[in-house]
C-alpha atoms as a PDB file:
ATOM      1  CA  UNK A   1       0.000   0.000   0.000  1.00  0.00           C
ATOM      2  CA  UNK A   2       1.308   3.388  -0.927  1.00  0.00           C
ATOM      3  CA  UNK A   3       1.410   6.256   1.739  1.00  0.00           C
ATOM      4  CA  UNK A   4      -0.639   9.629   0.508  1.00  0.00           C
ATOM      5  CA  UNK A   5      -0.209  12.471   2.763  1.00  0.00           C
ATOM      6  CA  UNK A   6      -4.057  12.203   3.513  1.00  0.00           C
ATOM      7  CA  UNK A   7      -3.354   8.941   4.423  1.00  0.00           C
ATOM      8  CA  UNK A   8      -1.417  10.115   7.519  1.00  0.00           C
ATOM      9  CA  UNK A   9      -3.429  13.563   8.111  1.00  0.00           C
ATOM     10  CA  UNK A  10      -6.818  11.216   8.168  1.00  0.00           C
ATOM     11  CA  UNK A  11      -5.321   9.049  10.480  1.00  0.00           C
ATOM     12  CA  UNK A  12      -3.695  11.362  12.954  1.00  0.00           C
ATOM     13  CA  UNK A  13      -6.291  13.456  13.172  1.00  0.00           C
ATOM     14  CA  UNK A  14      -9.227  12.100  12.381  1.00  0.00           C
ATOM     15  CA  UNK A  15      -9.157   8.175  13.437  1.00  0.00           C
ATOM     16  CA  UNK A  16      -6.466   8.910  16.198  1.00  0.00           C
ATOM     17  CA  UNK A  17      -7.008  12.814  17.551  1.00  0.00           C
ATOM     18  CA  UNK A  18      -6.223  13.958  21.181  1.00  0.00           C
ATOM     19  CA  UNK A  19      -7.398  10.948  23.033  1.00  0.00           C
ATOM     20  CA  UNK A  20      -4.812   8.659  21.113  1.00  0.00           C
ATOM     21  CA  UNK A  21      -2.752  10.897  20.965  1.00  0.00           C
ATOM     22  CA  UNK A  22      -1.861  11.188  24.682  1.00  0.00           C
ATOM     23  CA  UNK A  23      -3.772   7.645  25.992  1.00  0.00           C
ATOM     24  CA  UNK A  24      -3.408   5.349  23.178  1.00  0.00           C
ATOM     25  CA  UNK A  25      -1.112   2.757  24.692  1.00  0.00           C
ATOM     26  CA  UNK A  26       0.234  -0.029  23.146  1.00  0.00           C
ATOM     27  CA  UNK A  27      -2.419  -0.967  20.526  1.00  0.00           C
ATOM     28  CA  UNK A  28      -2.370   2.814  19.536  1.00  0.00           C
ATOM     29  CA  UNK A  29       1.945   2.647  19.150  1.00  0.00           C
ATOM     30  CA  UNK A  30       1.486  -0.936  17.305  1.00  0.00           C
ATOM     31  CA  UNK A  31      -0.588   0.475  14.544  1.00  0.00           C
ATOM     32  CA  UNK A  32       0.915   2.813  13.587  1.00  0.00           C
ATOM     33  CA  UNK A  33       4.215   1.243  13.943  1.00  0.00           C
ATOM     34  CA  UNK A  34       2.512  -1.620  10.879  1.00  0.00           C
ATOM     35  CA  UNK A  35       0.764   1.251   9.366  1.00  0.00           C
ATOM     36  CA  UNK A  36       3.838   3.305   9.018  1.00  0.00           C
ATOM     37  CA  UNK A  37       6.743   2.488   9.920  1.00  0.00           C
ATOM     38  CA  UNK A  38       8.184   1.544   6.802  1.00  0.00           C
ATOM     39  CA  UNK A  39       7.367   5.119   4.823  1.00  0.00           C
ATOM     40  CA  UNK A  40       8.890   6.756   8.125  1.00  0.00           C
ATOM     41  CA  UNK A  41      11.851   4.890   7.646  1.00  0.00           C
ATOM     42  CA  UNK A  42      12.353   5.309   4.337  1.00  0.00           C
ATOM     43  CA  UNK A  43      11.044   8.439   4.219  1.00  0.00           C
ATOM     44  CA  UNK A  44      13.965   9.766   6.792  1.00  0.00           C
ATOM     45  CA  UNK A  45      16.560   7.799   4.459  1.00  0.00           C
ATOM     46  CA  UNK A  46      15.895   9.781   1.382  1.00  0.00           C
ATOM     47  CA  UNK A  47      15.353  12.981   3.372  1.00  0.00           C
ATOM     48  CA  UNK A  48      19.404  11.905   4.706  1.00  0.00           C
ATOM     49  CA  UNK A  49      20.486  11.190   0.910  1.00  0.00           C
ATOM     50  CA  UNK A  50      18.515  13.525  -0.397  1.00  0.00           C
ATOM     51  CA  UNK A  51      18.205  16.587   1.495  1.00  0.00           C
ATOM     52  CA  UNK A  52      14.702  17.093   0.401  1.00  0.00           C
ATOM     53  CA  UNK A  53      11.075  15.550  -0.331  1.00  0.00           C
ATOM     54  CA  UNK A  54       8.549  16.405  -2.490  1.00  0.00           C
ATOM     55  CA  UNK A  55       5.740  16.460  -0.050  1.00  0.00           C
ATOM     56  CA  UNK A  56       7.693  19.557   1.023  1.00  0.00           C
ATOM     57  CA  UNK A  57       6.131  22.409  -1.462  1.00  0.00           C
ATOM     58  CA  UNK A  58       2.499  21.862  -0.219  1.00  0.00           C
ATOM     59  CA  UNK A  59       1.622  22.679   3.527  1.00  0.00           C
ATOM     60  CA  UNK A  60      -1.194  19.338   4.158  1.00  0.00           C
ATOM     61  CA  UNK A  61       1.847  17.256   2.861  1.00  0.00           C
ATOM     62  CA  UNK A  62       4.525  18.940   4.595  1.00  0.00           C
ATOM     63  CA  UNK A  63       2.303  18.743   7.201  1.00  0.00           C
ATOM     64  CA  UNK A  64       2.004  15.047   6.829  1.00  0.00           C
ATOM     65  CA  UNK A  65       6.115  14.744   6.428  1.00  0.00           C
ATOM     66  CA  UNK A  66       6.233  16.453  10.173  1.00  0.00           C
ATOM     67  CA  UNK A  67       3.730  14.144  11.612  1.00  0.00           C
ATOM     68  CA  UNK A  68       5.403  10.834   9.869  1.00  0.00           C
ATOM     69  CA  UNK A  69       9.102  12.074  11.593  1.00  0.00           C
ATOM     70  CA  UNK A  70       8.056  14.071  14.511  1.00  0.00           C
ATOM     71  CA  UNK A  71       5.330  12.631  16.260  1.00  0.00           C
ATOM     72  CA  UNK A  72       4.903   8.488  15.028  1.00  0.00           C
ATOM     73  CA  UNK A  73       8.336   7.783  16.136  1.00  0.00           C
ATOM     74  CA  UNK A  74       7.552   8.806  19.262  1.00  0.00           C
ATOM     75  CA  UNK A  75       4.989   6.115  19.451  1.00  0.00           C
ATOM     76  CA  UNK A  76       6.400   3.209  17.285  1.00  0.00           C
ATOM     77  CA  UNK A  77       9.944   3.739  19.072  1.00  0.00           C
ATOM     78  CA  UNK A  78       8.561   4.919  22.462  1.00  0.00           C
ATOM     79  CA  UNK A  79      11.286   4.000  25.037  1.00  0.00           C
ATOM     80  CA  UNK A  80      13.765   3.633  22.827  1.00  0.00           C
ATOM     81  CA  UNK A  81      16.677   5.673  20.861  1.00  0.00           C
ATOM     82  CA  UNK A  82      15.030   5.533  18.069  1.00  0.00           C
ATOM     83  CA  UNK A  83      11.935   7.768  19.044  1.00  0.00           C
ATOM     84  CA  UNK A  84      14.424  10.521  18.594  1.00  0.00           C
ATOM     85  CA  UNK A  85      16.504   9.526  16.329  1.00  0.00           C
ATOM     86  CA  UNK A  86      14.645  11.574  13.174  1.00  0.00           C
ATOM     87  CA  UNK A  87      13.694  14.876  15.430  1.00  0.00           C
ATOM     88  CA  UNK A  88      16.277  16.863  13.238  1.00  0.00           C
ATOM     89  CA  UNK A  89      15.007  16.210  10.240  1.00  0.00           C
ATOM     90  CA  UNK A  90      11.426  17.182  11.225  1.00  0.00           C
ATOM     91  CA  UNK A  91      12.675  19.901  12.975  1.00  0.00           C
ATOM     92  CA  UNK A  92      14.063  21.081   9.727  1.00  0.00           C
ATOM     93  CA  UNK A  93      11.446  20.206   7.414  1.00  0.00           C
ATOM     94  CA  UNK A  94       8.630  22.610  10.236  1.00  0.00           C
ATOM     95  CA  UNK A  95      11.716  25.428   9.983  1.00  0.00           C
ATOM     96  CA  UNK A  96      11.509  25.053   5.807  1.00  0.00           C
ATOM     97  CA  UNK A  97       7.316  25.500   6.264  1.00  0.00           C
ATOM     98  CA  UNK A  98       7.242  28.169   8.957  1.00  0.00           C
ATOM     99  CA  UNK A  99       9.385  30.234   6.473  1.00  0.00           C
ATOM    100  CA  UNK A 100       7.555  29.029   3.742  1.00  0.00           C
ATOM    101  CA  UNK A 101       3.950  30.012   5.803  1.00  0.00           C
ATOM    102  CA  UNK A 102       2.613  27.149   5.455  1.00  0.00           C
ATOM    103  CA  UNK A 103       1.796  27.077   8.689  1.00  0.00           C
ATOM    104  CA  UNK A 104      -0.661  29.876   8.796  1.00  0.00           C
ATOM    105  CA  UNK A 105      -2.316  28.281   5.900  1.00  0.00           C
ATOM    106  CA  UNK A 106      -4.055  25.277   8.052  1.00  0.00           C
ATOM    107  CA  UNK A 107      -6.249  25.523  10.292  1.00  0.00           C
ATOM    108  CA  UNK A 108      -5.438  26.072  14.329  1.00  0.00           C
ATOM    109  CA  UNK A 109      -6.403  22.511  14.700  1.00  0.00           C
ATOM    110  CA  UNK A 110      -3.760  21.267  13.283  1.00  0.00           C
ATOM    111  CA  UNK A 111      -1.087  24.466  13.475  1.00  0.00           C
ATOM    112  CA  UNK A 112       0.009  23.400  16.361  1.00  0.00           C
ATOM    113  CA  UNK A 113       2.097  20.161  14.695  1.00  0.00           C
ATOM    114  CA  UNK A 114       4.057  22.306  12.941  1.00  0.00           C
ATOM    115  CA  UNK A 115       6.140  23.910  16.054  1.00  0.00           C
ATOM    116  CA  UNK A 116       5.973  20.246  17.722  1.00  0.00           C
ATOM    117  CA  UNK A 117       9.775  19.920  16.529  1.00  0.00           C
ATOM    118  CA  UNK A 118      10.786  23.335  17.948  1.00  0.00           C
ATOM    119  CA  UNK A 119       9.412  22.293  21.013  1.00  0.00           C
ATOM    120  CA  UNK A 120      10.811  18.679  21.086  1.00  0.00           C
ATOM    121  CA  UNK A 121      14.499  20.412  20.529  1.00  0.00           C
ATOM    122  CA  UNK A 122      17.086  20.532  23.392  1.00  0.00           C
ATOM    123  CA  UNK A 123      18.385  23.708  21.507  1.00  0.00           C
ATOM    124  CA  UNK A 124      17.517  26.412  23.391  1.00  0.00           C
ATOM    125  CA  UNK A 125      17.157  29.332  21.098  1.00  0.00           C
ATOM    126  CA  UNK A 126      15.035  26.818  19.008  1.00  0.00           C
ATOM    127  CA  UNK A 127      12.455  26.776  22.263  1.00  0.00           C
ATOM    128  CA  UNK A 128      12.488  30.157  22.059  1.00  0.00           C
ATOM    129  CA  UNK A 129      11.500  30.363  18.621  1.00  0.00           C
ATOM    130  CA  UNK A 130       8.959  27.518  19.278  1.00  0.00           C
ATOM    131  CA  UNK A 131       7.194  29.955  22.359  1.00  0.00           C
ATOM    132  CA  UNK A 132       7.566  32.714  19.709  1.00  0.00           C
ATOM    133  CA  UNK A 133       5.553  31.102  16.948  1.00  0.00           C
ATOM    134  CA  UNK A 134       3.567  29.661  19.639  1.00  0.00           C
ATOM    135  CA  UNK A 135       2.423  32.740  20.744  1.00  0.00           C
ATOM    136  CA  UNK A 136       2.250  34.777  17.906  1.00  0.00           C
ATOM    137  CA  UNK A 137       0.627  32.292  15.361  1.00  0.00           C
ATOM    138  CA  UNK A 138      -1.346  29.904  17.580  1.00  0.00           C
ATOM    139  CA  UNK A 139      -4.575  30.707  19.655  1.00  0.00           C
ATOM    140  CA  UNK A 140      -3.671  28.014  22.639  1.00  0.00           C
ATOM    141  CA  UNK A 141      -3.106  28.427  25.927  1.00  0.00           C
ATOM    142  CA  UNK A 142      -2.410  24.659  26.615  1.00  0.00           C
ATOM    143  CA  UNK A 143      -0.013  24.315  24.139  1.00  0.00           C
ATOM    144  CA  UNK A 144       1.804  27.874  24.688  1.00  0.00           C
ATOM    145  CA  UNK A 145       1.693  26.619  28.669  1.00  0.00           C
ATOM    146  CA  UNK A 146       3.919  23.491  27.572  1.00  0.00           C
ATOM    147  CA  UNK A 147       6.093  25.006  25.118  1.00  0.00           C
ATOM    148  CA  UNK A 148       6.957  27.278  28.448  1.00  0.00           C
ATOM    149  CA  UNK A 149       7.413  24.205  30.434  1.00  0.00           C
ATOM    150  CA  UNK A 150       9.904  22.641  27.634  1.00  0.00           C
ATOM    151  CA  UNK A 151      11.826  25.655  27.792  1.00  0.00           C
ATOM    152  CA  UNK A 152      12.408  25.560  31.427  1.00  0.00           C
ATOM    153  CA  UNK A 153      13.743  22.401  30.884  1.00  0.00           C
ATOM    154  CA  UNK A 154      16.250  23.013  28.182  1.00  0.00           C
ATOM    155  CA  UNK A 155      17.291  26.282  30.385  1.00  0.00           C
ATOM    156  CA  UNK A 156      17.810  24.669  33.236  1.00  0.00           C
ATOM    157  CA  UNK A 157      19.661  21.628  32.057  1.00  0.00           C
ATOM    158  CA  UNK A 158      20.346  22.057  28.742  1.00  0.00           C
ATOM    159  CA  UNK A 159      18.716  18.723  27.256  1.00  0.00           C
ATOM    160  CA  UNK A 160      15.483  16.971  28.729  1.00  0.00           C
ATOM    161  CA  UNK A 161      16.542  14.967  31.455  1.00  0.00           C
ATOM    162  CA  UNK A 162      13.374  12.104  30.624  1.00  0.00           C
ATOM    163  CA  UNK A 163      15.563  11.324  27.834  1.00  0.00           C
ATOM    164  CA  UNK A 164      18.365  10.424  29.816  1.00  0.00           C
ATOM    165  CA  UNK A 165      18.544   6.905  30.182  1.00  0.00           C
ATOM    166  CA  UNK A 166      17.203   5.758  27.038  1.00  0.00           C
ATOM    167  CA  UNK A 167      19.505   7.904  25.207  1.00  0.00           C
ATOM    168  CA  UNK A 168      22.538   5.959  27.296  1.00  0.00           C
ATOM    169  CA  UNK A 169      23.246   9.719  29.140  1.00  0.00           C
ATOM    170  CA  UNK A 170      24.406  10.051  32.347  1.00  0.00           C
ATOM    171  CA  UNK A 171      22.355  11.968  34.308  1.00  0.00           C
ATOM    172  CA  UNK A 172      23.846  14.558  36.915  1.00  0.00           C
ATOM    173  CA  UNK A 173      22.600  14.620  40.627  1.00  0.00           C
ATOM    174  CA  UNK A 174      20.499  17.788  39.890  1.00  0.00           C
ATOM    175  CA  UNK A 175      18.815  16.569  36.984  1.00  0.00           C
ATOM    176  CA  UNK A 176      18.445  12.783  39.014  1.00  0.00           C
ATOM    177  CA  UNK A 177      16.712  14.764  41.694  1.00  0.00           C
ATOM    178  CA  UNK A 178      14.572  16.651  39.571  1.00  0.00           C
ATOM    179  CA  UNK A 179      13.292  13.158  37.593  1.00  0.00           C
ATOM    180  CA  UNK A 180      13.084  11.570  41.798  1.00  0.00           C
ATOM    181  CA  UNK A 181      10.597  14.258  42.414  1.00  0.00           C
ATOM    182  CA  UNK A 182       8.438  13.321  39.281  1.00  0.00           C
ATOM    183  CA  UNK A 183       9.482  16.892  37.473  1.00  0.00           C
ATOM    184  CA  UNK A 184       7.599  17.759  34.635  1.00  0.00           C
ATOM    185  CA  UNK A 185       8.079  14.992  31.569  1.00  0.00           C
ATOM    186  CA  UNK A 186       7.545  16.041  28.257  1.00  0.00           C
END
């Protein structure tokens, strides 16, 4: 079966949405891991090689592009390396769009997915860009609220310490304290 970009959109946000998205579980991450985890995969390899993809020049399939490297990793890989291990290349396919506006051109519904990269960077003048566009382009105070939260993180520590041990990083005794008193997990 061949992956459309309204293949992914339709799923994400219309057979998935916010109630999958944050309490699907393990049937939720196994679907989509057989639904797409091979165009992820391949998609991140020719994006590598490449340096490009031609979903890029419309915003519903660059849109697509972000969710397929951004977000299903997250849940096909969860707990493991690899649900990070394509975060710069969506990161840099939501900077090409943001310049490109292609952001402002869907609806606030979705927006949001497009600064999900900025916000899932431990860079932090890249948070600060992702609270900018937040704020300025986005009518949400819940997701403004966590892009604040994220920040705090990276400023504090410089990387989210969550992502310590399945990333093989040692974590120091201020960040192991932090994570002891259940601080705030992205």
């Amino acid at each position: 079966m061949s992956i459309e970009p309204d293949s992914i959109l339709d799923f994400w946000f219309e057979e998935a949405g916010p109630k999958k998205w944050y309490n699907g579980g393990d049937a939720f991450d196994a679907e989509i891991r057989s639904r797409f985890e091979s165009f992820t995969i391949e998609t991140a390899a020719k994006l590598r090689r490449d340096g490009q993809h031609k979903w890029e020049d419309d915003p519903n399939s660059g849109l697509a592009l972000i969710i397929a490297l951004d977000q299903f990793p997250r849940n096909m890989f969860r707990a493991t390396k690899a649900a990070f291990a394509f975060d710069d290349l969506a990161l840099l396919l939501a900077q090409r769009a943001v310049d490109r506006g292609y952001d402002l051109k869907i609806g606030q519904d979705r927006r949001a997915f497009f600064y999900m990269p900025y916000m899932h960077s431990e860079n932090l003048k890249i948070q600060d860009e992702c609270i900018r566009l937040i704020d300025m382009r986005l009518d949400n105070a819940n997701n403004l609220h966590h892009a604040r939260e994220h920040r705090k993180l990276i400023a504090k520590f410089n990387r989210f310490p969550h992502r310590n041990a399945i990333l093989g990083r040692q974590s120091t005794p201020e960040e192991q304290r932090f994570l002891n008193a259940g601080g705030y997990s992205p």
